[in-house]
PDB file of N, CA and C in Angstrom:
ATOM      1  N   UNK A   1      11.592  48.408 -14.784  1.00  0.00           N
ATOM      2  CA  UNK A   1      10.686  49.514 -15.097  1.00  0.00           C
ATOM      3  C   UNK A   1       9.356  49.306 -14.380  1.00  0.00           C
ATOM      4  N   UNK A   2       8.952  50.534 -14.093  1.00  0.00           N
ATOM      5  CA  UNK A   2       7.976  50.144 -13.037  1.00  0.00           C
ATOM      6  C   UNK A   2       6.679  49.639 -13.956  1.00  0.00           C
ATOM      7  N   UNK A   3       5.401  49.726 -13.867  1.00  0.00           N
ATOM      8  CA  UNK A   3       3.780  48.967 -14.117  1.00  0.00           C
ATOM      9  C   UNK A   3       2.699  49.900 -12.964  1.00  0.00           C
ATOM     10  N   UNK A   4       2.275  50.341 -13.919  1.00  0.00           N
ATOM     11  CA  UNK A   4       1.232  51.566 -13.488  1.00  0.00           C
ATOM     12  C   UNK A   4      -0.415  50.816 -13.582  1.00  0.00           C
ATOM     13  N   UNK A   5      -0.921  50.835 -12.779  1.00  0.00           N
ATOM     14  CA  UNK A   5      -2.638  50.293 -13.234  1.00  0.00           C
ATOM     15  C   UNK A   5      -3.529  50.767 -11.759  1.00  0.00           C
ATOM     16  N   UNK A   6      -4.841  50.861 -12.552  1.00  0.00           N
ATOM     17  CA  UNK A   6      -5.823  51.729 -12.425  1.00  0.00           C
ATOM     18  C   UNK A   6      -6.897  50.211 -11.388  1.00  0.00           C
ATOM     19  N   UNK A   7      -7.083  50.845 -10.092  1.00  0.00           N
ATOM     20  CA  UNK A   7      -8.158  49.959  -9.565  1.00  0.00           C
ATOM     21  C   UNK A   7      -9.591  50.586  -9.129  1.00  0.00           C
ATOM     22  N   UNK A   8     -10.873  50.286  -9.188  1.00  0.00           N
ATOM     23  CA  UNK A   8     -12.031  51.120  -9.105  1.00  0.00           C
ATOM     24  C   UNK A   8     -12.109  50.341  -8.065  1.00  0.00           C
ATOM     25  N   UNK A   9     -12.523  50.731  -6.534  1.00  0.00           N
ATOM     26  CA  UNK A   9     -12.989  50.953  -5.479  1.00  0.00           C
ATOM     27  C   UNK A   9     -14.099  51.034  -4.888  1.00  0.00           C
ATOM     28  N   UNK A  10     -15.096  50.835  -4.227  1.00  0.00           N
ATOM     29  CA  UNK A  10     -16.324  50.897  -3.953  1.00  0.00           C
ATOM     30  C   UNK A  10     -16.015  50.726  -2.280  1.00  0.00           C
ATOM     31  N   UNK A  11     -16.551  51.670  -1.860  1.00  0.00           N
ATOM     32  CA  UNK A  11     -16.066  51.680  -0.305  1.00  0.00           C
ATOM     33  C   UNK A  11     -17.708  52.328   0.767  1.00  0.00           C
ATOM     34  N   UNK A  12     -17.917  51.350   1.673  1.00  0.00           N
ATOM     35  CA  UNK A  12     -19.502  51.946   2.361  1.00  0.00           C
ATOM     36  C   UNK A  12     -18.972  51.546   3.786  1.00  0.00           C
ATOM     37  N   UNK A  13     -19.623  52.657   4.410  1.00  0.00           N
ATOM     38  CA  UNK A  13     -19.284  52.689   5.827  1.00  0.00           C
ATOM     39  C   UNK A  13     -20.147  52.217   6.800  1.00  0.00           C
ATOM     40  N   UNK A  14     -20.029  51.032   6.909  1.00  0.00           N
ATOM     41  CA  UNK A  14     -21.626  50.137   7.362  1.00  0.00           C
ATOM     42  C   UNK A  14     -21.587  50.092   9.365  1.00  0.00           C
ATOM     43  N   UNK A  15     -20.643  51.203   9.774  1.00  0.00           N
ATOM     44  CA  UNK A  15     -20.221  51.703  11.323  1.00  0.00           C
ATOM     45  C   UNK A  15     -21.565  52.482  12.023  1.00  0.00           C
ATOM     46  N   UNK A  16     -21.236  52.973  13.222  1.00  0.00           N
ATOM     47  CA  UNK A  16     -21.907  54.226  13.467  1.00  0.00           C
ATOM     48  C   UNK A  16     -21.217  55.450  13.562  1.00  0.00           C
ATOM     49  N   UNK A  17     -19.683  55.036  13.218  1.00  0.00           N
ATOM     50  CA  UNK A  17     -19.230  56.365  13.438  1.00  0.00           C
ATOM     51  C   UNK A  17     -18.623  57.333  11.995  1.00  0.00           C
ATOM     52  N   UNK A  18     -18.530  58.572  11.680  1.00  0.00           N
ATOM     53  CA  UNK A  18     -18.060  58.988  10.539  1.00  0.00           C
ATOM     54  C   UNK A  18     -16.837  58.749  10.590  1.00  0.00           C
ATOM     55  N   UNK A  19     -16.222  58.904   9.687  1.00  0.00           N
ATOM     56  CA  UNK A  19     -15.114  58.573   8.626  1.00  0.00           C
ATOM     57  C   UNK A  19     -14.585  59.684   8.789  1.00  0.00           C
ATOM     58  N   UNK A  20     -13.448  60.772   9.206  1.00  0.00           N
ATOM     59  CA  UNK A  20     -12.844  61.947   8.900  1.00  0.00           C
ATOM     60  C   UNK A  20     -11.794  61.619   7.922  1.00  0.00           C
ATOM     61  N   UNK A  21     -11.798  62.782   7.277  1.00  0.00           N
ATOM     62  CA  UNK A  21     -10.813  63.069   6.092  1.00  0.00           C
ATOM     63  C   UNK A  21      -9.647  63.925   6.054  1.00  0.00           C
ATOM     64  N   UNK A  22      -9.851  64.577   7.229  1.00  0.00           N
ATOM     65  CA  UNK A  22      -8.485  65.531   8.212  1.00  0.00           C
ATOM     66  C   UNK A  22      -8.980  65.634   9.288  1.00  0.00           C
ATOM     67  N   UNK A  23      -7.710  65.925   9.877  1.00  0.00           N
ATOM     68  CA  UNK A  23      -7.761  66.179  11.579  1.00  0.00           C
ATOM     69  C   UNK A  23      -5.684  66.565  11.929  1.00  0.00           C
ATOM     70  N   UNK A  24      -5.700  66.782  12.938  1.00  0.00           N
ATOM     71  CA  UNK A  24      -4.507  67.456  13.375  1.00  0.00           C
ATOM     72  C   UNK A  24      -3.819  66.335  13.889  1.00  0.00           C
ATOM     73  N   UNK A  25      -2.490  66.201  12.696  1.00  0.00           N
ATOM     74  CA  UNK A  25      -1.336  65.248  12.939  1.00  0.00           C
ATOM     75  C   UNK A  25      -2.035  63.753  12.078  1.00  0.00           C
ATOM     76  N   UNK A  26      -3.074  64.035  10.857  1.00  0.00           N
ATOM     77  CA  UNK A  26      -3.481  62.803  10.479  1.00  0.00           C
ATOM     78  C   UNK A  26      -4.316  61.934  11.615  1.00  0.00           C
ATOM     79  N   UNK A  27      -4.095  62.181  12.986  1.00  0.00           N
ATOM     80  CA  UNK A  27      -5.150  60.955  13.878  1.00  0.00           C
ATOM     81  C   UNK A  27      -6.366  61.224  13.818  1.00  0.00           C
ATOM     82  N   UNK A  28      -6.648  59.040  13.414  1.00  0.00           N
ATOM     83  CA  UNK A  28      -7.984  59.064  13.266  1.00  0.00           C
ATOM     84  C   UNK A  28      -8.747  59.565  11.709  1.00  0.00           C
ATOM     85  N   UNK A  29      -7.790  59.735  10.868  1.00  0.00           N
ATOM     86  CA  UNK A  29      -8.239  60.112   9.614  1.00  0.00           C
ATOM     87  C   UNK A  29      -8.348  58.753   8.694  1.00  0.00           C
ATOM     88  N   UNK A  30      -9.054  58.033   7.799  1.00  0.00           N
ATOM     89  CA  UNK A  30      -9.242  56.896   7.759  1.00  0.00           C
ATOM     90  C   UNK A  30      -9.434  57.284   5.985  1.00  0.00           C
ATOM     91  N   UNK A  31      -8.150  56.613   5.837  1.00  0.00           N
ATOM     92  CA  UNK A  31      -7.717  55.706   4.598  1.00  0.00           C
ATOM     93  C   UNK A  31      -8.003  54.870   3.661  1.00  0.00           C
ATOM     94  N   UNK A  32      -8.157  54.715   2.387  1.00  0.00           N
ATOM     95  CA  UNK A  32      -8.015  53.330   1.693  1.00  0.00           C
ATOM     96  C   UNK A  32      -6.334  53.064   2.087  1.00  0.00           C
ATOM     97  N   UNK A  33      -5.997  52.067   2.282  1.00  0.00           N
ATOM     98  CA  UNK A  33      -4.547  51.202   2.352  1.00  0.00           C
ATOM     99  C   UNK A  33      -4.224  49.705   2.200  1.00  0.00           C
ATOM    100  N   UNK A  34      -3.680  49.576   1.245  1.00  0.00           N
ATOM    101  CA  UNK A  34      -3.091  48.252   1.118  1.00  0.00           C
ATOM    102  C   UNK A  34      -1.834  48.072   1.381  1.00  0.00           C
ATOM    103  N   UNK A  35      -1.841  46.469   1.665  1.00  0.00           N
ATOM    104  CA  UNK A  35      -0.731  45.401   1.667  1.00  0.00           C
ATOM    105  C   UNK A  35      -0.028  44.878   0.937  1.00  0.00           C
ATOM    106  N   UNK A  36       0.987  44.728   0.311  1.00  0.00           N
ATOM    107  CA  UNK A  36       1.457  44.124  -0.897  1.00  0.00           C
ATOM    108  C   UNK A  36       2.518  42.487  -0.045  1.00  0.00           C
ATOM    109  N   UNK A  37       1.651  41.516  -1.279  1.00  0.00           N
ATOM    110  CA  UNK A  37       2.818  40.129  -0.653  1.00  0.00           C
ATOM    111  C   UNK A  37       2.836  39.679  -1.551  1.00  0.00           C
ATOM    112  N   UNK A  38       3.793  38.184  -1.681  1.00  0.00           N
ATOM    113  CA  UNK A  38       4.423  38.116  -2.951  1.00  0.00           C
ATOM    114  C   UNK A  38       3.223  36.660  -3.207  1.00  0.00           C
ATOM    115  N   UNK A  39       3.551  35.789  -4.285  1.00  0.00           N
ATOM    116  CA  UNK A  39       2.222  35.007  -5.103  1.00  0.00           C
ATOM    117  C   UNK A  39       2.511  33.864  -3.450  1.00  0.00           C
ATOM    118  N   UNK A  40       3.608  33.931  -3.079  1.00  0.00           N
ATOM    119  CA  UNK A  40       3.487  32.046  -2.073  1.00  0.00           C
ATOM    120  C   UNK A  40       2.636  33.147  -0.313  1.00  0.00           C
ATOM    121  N   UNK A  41       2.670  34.435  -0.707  1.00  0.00           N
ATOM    122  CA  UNK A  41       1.863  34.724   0.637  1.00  0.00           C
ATOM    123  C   UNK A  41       2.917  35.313   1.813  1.00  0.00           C
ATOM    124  N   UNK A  42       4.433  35.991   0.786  1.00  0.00           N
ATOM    125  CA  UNK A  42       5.074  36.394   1.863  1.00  0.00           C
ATOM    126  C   UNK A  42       4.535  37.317   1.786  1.00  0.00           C
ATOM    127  N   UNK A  43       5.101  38.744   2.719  1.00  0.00           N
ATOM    128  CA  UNK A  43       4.336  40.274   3.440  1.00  0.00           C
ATOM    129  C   UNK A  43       5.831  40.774   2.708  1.00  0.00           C
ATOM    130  N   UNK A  44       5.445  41.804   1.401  1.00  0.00           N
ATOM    131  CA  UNK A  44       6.492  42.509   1.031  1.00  0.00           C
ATOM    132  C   UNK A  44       6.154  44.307   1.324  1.00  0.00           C
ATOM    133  N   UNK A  45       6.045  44.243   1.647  1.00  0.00           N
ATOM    134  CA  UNK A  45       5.517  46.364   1.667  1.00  0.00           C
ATOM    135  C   UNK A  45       3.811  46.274   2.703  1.00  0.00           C
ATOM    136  N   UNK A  46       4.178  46.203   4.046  1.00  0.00           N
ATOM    137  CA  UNK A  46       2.909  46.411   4.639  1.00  0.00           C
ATOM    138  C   UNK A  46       2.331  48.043   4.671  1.00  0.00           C
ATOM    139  N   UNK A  47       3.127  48.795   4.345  1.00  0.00           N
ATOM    140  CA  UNK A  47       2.467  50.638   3.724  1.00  0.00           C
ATOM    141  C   UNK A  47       2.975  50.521   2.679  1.00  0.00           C
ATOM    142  N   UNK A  48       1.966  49.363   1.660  1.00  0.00           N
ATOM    143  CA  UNK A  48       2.073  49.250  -0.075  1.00  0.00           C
ATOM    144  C   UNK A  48       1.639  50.659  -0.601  1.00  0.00           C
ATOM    145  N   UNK A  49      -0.051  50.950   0.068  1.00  0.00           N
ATOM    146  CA  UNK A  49      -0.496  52.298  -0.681  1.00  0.00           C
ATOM    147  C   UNK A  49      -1.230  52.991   0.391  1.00  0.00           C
ATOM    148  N   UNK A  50      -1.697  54.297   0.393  1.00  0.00           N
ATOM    149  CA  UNK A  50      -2.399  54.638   1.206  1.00  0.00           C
ATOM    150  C   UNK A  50      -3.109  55.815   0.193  1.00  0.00           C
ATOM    151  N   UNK A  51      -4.405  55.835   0.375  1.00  0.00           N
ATOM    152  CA  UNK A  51      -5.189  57.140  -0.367  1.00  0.00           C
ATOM    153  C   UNK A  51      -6.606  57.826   0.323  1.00  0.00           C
ATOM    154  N   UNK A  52      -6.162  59.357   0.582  1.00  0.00           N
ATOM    155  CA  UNK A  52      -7.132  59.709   1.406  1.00  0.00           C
ATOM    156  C   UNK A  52      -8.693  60.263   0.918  1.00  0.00           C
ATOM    157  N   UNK A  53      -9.671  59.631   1.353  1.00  0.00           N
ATOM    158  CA  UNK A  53     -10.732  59.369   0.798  1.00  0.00           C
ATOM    159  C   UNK A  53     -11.485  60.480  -0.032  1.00  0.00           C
ATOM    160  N   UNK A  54     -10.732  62.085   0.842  1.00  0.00           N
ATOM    161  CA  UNK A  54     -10.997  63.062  -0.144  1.00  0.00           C
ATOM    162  C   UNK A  54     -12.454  64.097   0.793  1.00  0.00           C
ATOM    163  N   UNK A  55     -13.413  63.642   1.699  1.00  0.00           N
ATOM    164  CA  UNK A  55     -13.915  63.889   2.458  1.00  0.00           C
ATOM    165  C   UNK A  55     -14.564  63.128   3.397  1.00  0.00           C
ATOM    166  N   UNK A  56     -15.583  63.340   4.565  1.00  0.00           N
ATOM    167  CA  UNK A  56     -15.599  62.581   5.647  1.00  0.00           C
ATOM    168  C   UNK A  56     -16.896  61.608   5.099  1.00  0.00           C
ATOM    169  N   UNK A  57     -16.712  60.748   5.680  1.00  0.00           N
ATOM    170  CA  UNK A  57     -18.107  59.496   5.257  1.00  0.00           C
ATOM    171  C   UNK A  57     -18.869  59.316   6.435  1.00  0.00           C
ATOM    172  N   UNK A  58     -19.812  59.388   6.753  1.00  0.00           N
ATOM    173  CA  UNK A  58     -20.926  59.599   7.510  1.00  0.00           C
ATOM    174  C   UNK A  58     -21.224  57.933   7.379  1.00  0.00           C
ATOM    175  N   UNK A  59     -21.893  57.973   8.855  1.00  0.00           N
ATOM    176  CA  UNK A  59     -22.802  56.126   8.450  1.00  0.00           C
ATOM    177  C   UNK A  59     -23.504  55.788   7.851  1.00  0.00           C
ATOM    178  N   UNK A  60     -23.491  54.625   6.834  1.00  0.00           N
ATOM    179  CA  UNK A  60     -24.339  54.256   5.529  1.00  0.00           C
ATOM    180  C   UNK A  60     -23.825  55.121   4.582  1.00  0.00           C
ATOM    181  N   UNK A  61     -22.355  55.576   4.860  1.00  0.00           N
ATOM    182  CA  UNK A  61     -22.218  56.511   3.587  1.00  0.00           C
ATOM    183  C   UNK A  61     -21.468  55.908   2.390  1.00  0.00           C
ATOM    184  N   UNK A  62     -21.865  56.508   1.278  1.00  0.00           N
ATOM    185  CA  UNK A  62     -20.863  55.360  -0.050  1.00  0.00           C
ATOM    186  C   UNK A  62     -19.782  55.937  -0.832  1.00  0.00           C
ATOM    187  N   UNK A  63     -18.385  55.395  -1.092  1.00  0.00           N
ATOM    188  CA  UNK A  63     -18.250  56.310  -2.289  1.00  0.00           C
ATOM    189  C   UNK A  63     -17.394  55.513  -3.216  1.00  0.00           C
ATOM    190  N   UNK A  64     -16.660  56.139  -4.717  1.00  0.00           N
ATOM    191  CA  UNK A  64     -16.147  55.099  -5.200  1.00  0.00           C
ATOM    192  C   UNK A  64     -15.099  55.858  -5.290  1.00  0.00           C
ATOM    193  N   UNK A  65     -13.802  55.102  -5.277  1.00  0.00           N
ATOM    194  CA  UNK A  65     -12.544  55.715  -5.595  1.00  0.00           C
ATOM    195  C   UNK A  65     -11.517  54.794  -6.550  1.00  0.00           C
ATOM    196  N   UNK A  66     -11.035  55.544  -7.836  1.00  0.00           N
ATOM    197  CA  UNK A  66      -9.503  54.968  -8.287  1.00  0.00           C
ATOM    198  C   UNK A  66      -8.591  55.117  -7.584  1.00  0.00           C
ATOM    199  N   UNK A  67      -7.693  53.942  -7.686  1.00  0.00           N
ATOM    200  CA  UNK A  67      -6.217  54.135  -7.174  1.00  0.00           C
ATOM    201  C   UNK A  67      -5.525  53.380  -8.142  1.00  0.00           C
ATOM    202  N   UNK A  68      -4.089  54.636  -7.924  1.00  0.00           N
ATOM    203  CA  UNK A  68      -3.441  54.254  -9.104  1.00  0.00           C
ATOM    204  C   UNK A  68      -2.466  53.127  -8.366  1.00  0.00           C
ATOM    205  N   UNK A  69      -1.912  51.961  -8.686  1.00  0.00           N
ATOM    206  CA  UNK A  69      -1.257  51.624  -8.136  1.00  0.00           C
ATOM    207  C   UNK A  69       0.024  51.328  -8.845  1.00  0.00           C
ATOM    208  N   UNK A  70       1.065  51.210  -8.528  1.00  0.00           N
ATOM    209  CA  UNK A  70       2.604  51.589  -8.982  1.00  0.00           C
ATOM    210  C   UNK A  70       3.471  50.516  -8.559  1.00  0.00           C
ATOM    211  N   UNK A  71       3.909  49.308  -9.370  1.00  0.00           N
ATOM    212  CA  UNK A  71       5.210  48.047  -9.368  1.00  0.00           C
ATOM    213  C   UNK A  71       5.984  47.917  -9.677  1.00  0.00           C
ATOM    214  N   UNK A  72       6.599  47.649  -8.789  1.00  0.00           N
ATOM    215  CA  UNK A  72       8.462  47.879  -9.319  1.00  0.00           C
ATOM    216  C   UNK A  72       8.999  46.798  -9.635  1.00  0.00           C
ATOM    217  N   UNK A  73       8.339  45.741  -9.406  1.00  0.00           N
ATOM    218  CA  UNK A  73       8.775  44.057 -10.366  1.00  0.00           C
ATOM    219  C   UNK A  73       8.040  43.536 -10.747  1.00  0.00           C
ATOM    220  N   UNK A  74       8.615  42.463 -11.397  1.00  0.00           N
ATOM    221  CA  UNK A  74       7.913  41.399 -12.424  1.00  0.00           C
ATOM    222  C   UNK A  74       7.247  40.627 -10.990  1.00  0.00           C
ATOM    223  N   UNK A  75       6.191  40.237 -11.756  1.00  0.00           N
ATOM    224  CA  UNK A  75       5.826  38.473 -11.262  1.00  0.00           C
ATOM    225  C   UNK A  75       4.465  38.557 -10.429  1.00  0.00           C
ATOM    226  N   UNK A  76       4.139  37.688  -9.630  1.00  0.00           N
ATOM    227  CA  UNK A  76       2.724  37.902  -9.528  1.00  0.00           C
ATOM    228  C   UNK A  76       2.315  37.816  -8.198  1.00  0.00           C
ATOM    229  N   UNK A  77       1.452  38.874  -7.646  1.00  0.00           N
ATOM    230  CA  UNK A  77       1.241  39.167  -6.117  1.00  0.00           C
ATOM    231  C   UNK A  77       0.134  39.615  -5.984  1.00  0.00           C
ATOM    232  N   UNK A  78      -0.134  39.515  -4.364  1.00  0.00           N
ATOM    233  CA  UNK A  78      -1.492  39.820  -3.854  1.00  0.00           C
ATOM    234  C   UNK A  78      -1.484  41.136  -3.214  1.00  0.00           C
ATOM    235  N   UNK A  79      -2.606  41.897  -3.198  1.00  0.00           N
ATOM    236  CA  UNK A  79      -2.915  42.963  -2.423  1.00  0.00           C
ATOM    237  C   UNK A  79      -3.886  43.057  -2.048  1.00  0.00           C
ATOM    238  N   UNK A  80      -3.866  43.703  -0.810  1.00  0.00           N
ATOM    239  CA  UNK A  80      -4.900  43.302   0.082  1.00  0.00           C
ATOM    240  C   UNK A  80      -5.073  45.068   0.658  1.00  0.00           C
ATOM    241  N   UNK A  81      -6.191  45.363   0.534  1.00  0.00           N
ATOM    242  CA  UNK A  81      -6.926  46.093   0.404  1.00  0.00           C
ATOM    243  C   UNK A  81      -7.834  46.449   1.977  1.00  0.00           C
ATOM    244  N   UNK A  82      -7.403  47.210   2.892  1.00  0.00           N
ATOM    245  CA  UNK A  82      -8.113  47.336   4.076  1.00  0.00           C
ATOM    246  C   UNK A  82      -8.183  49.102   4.270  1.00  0.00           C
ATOM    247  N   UNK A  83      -9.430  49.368   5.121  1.00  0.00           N
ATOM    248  CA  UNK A  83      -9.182  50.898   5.569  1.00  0.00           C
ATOM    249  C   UNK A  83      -8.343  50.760   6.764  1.00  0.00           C
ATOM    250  N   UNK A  84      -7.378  51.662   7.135  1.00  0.00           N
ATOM    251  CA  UNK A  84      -6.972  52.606   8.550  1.00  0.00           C
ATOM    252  C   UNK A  84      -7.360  53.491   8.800  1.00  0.00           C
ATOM    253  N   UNK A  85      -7.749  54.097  10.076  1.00  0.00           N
ATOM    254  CA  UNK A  85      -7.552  54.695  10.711  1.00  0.00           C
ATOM    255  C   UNK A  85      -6.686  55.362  10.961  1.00  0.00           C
ATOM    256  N   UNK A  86      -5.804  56.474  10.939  1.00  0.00           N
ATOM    257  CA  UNK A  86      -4.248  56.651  11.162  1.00  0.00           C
ATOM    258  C   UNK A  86      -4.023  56.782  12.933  1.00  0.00           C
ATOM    259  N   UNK A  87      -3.135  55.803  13.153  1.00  0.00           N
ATOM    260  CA  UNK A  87      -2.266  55.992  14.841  1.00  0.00           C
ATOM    261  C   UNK A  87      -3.952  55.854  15.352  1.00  0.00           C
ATOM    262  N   UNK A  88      -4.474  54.739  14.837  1.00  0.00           N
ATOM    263  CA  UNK A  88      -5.659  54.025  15.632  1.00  0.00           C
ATOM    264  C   UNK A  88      -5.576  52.912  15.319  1.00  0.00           C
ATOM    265  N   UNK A  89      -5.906  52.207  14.380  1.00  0.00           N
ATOM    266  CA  UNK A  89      -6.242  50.971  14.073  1.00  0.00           C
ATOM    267  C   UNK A  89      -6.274  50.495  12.539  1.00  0.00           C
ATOM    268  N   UNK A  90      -5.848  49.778  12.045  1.00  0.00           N
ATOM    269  CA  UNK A  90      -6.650  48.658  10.733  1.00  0.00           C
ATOM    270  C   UNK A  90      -8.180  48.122  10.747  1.00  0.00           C
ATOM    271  N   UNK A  91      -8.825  48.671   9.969  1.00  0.00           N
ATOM    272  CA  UNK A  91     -10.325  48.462   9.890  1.00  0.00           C
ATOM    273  C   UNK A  91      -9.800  46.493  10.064  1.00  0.00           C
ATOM    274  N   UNK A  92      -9.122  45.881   9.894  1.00  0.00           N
ATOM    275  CA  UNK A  92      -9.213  44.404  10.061  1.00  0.00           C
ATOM    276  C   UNK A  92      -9.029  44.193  11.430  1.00  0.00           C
ATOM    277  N   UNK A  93      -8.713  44.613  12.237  1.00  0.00           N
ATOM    278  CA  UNK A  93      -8.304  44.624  13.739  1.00  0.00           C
ATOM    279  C   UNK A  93      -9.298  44.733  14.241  1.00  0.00           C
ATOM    280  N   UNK A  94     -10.514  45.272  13.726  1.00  0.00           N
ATOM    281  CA  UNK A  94     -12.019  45.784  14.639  1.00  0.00           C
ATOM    282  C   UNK A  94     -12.685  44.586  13.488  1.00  0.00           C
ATOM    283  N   UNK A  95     -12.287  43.590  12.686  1.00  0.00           N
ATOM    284  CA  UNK A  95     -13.203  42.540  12.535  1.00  0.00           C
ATOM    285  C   UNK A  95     -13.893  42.460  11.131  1.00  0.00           C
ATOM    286  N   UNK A  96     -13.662  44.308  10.530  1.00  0.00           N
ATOM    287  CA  UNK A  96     -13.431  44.388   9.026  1.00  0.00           C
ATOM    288  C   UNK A  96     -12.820  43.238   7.844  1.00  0.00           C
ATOM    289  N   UNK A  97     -13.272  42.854   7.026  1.00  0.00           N
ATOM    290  CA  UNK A  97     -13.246  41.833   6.087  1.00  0.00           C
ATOM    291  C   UNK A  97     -11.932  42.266   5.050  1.00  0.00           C
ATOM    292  N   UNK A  98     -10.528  42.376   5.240  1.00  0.00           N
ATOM    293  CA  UNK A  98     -10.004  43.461   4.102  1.00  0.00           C
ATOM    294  C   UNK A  98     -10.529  42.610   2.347  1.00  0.00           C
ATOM    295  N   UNK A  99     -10.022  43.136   1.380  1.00  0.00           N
ATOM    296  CA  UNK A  99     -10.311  42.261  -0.037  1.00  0.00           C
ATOM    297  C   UNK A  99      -9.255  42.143  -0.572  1.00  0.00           C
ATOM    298  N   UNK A 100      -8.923  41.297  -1.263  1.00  0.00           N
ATOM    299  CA  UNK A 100      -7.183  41.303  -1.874  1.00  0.00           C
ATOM    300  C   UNK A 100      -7.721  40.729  -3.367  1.00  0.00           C
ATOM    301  N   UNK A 101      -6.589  41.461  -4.267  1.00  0.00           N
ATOM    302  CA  UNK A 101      -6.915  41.263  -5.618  1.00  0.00           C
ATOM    303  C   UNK A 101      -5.368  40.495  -6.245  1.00  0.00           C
ATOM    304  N   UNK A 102      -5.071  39.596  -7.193  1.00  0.00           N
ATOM    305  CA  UNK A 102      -4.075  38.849  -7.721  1.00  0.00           C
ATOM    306  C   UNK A 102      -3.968  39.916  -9.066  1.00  0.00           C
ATOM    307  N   UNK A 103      -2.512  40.410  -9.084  1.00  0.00           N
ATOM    308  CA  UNK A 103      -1.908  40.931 -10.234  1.00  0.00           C
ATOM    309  C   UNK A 103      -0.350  40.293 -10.572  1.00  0.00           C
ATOM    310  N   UNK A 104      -0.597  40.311 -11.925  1.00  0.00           N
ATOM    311  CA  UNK A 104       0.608  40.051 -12.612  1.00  0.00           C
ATOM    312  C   UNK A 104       1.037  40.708 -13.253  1.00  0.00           C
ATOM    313  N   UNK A 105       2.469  41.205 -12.905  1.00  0.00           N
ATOM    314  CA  UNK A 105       3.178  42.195 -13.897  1.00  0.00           C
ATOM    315  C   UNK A 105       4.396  41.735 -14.965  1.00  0.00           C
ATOM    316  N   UNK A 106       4.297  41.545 -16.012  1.00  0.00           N
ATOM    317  CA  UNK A 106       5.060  40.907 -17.149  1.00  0.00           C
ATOM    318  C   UNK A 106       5.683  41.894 -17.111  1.00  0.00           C
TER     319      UNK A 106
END
């Protein structure tokens, strides 16, 4: 049975360039997205989640977002937490810091 839980977000765009929130064919539209791996650090679901920010973020811009996130097993894993770009890049690829959080699902 799956495990439903709620993560609060805090996301600032410390770039010079804005953030789009649409564009034609998704490119270049930039994401919250995580990684899901298991507790010893294997890579189980590298498109764990993806959630679109909802509008464009300008430089120095802030915002906060929930995501719901959704597990389909027991036991205890990391997620790691980075923006994309879509059919550009992983904000970690340009030197971005991603954050990863430890959950356990009983």
């Amino acid at each position: 049975s799956a495990e439903s839980f709620d993560v609060n977000v805090q996301i600032e765009n410390r770039g010079t360039a804005s953030w789009l929130s649409k564009n034609i064919n998704d490119i270049g539209v930039v994401k919250l997205a995580a990684h899901l791996f298991s507790e010893d650090h294997q890579l189980l679901d590298y498109d764990f989640y993806r959630l679109n920010l909802g509008k464009d973020v300008l430089p120095k811009g802030k915002l906060e977002r929930t995501c719901t996130l959704k597990m389909e097993k027991k036991g205890v894993f990391r997620i790691v937490f980075d923006l994309v770009a879509e059919h550009v890049c992983w904000f970690e690829g340009t030197g971005s810091r991603p954050v990863s959080i430890e959950v356990e699902v009983s």
